[in-house]
N, C-alpha and C. Protein backbone atom coordinates (compact mmCIF):
# COMPACT_ATOMS: atom_id res chain seq x y z
N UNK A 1 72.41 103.17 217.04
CA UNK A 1 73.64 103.51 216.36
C UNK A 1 74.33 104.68 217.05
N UNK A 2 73.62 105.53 217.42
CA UNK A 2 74.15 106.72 218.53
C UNK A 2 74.41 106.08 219.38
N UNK A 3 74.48 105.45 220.12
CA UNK A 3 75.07 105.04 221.64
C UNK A 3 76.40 104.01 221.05
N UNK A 4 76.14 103.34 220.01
CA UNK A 4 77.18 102.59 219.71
C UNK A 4 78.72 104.05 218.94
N UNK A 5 78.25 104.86 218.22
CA UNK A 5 79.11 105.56 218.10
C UNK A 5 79.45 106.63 219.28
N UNK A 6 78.97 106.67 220.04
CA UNK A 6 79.62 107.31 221.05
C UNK A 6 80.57 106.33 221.96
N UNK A 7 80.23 105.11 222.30
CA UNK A 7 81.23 104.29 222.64
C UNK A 7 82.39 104.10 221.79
N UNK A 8 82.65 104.17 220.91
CA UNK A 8 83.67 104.43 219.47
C UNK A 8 83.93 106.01 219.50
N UNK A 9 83.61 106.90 220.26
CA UNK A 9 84.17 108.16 219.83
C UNK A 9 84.90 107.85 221.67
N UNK A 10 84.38 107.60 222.39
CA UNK A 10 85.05 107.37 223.67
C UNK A 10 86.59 106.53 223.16
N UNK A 11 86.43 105.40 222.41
CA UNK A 11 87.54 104.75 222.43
C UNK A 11 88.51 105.19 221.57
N UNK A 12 88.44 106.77 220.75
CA UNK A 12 88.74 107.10 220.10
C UNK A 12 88.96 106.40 218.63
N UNK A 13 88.33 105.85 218.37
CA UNK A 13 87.85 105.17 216.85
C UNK A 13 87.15 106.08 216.08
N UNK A 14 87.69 105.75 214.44
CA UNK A 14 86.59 106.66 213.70
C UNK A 14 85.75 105.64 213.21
N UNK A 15 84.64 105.66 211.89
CA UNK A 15 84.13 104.88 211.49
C UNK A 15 84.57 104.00 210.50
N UNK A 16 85.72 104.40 209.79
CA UNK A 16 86.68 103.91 208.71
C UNK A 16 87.03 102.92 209.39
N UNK A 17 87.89 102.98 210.03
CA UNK A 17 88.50 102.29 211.04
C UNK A 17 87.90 101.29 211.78
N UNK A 18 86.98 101.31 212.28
CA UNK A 18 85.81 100.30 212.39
C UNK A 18 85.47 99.32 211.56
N UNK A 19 85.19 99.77 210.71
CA UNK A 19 84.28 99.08 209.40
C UNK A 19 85.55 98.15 208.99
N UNK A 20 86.71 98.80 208.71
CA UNK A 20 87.92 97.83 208.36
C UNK A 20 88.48 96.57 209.29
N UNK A 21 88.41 97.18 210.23
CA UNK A 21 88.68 96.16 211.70
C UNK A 21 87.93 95.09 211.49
N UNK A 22 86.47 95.25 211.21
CA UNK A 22 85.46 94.26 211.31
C UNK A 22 85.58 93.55 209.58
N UNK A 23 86.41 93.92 209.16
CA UNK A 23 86.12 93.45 207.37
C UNK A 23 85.12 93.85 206.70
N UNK A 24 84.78 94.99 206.66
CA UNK A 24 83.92 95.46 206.21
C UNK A 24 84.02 96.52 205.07
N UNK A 25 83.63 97.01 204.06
CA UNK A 25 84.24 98.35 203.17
C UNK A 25 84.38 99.24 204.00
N UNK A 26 85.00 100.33 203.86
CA UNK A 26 85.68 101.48 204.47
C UNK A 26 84.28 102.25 204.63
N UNK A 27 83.23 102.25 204.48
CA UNK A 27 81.87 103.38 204.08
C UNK A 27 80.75 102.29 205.14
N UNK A 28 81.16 101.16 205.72
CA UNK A 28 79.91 100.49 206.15
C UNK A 28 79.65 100.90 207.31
N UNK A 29 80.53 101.42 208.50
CA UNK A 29 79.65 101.84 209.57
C UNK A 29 79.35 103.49 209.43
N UNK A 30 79.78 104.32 208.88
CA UNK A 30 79.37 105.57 208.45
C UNK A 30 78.02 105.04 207.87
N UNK A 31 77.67 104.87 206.49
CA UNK A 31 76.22 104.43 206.05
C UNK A 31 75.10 103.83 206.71
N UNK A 32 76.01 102.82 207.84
CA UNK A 32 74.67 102.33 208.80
C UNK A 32 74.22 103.26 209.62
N UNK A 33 75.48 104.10 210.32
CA UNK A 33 74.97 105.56 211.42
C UNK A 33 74.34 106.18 210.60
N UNK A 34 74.57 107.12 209.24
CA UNK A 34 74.06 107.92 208.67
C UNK A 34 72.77 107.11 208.36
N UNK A 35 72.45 106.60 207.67
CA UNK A 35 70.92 105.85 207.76
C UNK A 35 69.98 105.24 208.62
N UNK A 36 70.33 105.52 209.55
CA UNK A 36 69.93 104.80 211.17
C UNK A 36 69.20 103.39 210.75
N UNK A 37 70.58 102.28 210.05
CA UNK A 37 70.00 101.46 209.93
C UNK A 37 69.73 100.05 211.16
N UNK A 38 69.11 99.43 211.18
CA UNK A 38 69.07 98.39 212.34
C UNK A 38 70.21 97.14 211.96
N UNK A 39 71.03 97.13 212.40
CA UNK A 39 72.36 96.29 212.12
C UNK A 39 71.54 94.97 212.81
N UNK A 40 72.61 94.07 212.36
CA UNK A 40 72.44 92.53 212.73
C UNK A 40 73.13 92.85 214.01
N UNK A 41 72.92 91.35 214.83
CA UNK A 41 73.03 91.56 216.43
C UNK A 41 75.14 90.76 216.06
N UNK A 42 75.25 90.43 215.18
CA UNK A 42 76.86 89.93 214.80
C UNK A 42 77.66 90.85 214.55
N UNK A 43 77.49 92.25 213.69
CA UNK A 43 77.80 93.21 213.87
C UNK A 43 77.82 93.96 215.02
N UNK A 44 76.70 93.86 215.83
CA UNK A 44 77.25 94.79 217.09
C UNK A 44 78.19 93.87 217.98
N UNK A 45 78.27 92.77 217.80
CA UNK A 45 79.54 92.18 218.55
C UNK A 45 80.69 92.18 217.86
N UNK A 46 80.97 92.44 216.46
CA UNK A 46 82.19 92.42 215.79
C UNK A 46 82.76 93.72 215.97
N UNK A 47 81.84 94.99 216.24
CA UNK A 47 82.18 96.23 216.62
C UNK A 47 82.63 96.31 218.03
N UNK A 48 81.52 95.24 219.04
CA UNK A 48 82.49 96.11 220.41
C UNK A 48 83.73 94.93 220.69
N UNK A 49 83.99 94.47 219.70
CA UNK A 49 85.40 93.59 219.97
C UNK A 49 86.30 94.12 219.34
N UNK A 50 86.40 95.45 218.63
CA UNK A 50 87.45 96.45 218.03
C UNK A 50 87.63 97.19 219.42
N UNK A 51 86.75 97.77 219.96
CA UNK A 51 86.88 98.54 221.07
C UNK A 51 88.50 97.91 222.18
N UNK A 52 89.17 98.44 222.10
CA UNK A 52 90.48 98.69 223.01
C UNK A 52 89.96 97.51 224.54
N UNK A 53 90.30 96.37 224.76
CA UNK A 53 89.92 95.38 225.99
C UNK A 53 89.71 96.29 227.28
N UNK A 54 90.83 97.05 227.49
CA UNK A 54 90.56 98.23 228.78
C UNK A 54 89.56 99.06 228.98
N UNK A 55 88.62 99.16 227.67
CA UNK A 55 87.59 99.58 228.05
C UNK A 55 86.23 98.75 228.21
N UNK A 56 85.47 99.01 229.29
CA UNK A 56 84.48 98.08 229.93
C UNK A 56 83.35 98.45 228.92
N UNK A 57 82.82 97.75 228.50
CA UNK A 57 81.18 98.30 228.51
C UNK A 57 80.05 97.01 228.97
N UNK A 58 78.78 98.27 228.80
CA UNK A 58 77.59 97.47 229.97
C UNK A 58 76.65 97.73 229.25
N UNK A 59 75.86 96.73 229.04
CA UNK A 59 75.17 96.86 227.74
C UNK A 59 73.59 97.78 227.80
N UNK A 60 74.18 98.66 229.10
CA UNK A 60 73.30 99.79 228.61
C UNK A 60 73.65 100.94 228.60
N UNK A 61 74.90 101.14 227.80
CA UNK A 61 75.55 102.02 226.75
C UNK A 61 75.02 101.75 226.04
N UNK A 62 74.39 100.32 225.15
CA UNK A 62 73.98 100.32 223.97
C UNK A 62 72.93 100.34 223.93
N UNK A 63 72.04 99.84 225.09
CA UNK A 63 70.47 99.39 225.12
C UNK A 63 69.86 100.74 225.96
N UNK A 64 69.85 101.71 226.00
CA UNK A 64 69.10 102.54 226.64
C UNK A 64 67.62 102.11 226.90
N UNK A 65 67.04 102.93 228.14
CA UNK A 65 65.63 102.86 228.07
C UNK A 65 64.43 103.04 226.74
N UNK A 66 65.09 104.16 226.35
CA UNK A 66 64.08 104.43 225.46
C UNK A 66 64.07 103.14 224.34
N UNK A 67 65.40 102.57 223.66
CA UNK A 67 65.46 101.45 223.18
C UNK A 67 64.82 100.45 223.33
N UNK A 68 64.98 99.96 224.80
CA UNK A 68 63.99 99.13 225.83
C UNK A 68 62.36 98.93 225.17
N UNK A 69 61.98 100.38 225.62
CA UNK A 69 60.54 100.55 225.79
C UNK A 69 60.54 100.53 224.16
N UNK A 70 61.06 101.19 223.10
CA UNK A 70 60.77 100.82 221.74
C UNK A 70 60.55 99.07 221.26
N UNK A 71 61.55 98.54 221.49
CA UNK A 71 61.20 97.21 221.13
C UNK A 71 59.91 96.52 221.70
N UNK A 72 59.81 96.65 223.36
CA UNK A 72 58.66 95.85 223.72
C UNK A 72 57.25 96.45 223.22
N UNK A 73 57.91 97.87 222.64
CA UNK A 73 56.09 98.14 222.21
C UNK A 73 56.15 97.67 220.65
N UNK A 74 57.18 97.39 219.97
CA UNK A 74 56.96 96.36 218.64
C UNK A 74 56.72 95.11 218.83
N UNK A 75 56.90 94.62 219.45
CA UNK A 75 56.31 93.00 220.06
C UNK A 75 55.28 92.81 220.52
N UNK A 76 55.49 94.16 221.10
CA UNK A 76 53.72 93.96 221.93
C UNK A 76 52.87 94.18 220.64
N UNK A 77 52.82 94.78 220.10
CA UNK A 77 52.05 95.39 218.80
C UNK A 77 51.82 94.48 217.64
N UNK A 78 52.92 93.69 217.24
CA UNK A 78 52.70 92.74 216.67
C UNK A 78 51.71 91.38 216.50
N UNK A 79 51.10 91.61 218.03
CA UNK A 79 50.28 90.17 217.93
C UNK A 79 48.90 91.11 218.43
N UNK A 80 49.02 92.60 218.51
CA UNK A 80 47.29 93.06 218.71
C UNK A 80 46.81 93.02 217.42
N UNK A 81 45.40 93.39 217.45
CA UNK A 81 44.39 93.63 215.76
C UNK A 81 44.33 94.73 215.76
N UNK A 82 43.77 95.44 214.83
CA UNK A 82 43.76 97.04 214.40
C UNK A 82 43.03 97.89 215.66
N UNK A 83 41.96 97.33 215.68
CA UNK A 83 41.23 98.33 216.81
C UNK A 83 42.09 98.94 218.48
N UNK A 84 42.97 97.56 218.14
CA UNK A 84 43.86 97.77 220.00
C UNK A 84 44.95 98.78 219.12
N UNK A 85 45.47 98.51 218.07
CA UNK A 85 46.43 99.50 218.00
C UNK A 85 46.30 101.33 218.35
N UNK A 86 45.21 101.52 217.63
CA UNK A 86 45.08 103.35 218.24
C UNK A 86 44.97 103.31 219.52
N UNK A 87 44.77 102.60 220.03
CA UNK A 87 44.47 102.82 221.74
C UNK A 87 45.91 102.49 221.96
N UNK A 88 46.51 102.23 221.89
CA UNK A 88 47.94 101.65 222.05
C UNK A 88 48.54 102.50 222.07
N UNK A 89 48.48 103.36 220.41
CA UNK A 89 49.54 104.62 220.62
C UNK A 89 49.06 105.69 221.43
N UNK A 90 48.47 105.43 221.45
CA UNK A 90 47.77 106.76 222.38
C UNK A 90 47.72 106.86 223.39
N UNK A 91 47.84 105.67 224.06
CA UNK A 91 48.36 105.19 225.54
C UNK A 91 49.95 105.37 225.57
N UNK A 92 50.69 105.39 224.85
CA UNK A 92 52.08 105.41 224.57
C UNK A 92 52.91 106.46 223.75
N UNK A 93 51.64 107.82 223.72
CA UNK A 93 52.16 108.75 222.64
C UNK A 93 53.28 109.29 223.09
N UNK A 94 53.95 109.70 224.47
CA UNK A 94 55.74 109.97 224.60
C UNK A 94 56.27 109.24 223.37
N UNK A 95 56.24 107.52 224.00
CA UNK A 95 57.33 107.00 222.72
C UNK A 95 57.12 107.26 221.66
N UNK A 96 55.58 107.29 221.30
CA UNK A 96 55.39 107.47 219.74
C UNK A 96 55.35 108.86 219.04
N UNK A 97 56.38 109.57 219.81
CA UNK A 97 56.18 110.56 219.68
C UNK A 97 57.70 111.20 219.19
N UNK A 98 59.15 110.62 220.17
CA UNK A 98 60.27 110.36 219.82
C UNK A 98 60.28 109.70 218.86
N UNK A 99 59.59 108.42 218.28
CA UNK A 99 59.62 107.43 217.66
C UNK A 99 59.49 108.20 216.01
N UNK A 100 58.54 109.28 216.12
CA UNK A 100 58.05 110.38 215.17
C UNK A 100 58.98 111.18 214.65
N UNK A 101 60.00 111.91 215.82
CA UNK A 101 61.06 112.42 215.85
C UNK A 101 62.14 111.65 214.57
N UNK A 102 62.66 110.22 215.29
CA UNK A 102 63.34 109.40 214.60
C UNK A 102 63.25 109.47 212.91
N UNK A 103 61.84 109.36 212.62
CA UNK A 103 61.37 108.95 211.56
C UNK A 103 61.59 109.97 210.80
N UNK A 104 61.73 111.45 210.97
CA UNK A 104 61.71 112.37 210.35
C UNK A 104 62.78 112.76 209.89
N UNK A 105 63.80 112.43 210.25
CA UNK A 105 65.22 112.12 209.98
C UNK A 105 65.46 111.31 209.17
N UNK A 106 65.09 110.16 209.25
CA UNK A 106 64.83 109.36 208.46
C UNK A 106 64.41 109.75 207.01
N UNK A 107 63.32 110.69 206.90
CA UNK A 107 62.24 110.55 205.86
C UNK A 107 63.12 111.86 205.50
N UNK A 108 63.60 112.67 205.86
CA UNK A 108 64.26 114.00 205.55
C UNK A 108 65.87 113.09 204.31
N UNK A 109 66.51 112.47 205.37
CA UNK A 109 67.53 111.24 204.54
C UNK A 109 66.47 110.47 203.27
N UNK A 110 65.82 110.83 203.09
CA UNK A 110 64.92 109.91 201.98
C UNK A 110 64.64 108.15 202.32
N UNK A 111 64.90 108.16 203.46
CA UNK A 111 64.71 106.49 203.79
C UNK A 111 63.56 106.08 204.08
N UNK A 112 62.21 106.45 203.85
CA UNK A 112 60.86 106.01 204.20
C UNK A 112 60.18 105.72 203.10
N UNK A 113 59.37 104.62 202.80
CA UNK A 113 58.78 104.40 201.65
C UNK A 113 57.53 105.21 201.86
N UNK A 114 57.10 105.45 200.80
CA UNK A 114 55.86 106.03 200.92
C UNK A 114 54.51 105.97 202.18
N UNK A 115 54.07 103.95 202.03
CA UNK A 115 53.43 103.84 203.12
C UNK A 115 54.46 104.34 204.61
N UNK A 116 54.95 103.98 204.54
CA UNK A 116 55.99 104.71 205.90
C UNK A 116 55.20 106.14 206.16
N UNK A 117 55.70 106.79 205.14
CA UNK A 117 55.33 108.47 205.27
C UNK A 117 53.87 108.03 205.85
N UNK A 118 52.75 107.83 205.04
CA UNK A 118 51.57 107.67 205.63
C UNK A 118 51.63 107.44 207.06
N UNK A 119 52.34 106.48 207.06
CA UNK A 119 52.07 105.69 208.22
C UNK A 119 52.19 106.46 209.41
N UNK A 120 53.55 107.47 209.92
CA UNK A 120 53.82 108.49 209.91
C UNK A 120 53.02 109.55 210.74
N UNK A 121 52.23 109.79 208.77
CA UNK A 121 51.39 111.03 209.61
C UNK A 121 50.11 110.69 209.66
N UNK A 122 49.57 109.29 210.07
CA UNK A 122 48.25 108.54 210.35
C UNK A 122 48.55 108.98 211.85
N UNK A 123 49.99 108.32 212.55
CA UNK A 123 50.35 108.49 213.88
C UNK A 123 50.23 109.49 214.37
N UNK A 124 51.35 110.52 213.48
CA UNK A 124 51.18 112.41 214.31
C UNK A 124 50.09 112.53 214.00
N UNK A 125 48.82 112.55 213.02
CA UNK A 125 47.17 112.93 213.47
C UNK A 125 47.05 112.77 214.57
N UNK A 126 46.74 111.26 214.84
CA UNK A 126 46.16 110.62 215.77
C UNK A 126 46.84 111.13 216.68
N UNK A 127 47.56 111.75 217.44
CA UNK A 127 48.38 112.15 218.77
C UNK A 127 47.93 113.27 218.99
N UNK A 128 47.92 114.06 217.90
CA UNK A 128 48.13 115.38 218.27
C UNK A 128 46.60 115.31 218.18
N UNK A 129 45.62 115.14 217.81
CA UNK A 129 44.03 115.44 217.65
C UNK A 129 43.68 114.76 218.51
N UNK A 130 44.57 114.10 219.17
CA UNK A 130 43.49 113.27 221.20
C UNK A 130 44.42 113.88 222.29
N UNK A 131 45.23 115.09 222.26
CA UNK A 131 46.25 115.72 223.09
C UNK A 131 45.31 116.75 223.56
């Protein structure tokens, strides 16, 4: 959602303005940035088709690395069993470590369910007590 609103602050768009363009209530892309929610992949094309035609984009304005490496380690993760997972993060504690970052923002916004929180600080243990 940060890389997508900075392409929208480049094109000089606000988020009102957005959200309306796309038919959306006046509060929907503010609420998705402010909640760092994961939008549908139709929304991010209904958004960069507000964007002004003269401006180019390359879809890694939107897809950064770190993005990158986040998803393939949810896929990858998805089909290991419990025992590969700690070795996993722990092999990968940078990301899971930003990933920690993210979350705390998150959980500060009140958006984490409880197991979340756990979940959380099962991870920051585990990082910081094999560092």
């Amino acid at each position: 959602m940060t890389n997508i609103d900075t392409l929208l602050i480049d094109a000089n768009l606000n988020h009102k303005e957005v959200s309306n363009k796309i038919g959306n209530p006046n509060n929907w892309f503010n609420d998705a940035f402010n909640n760092n929610e994961d939008i549908r992949l139709s929304s991010i094309i209904k958004i960069i088709s507000v964007i002004p035609e003269q401006k180019s984009i390359k879809l890694n304005a939107l897809f950064d690395c770190k993005i990158l490496e986040i998803t393939s380690m949810m896929t990858n993760l998805s089909y290991e069993d419990d025992n590969y997972i700690k070795k996993f993060i722990l092999s990968e504690s940078e990301i899971f470590t930003d990933v920690i970052g993210d979350w705390a923002t998150m959980n500060y916004r009140g958006k984490l369910k409880d197991d979340e929180q756990k979940a959380v600080e099962t991870i920051r243990h585990l990082i910081n007590n094999n560092n």
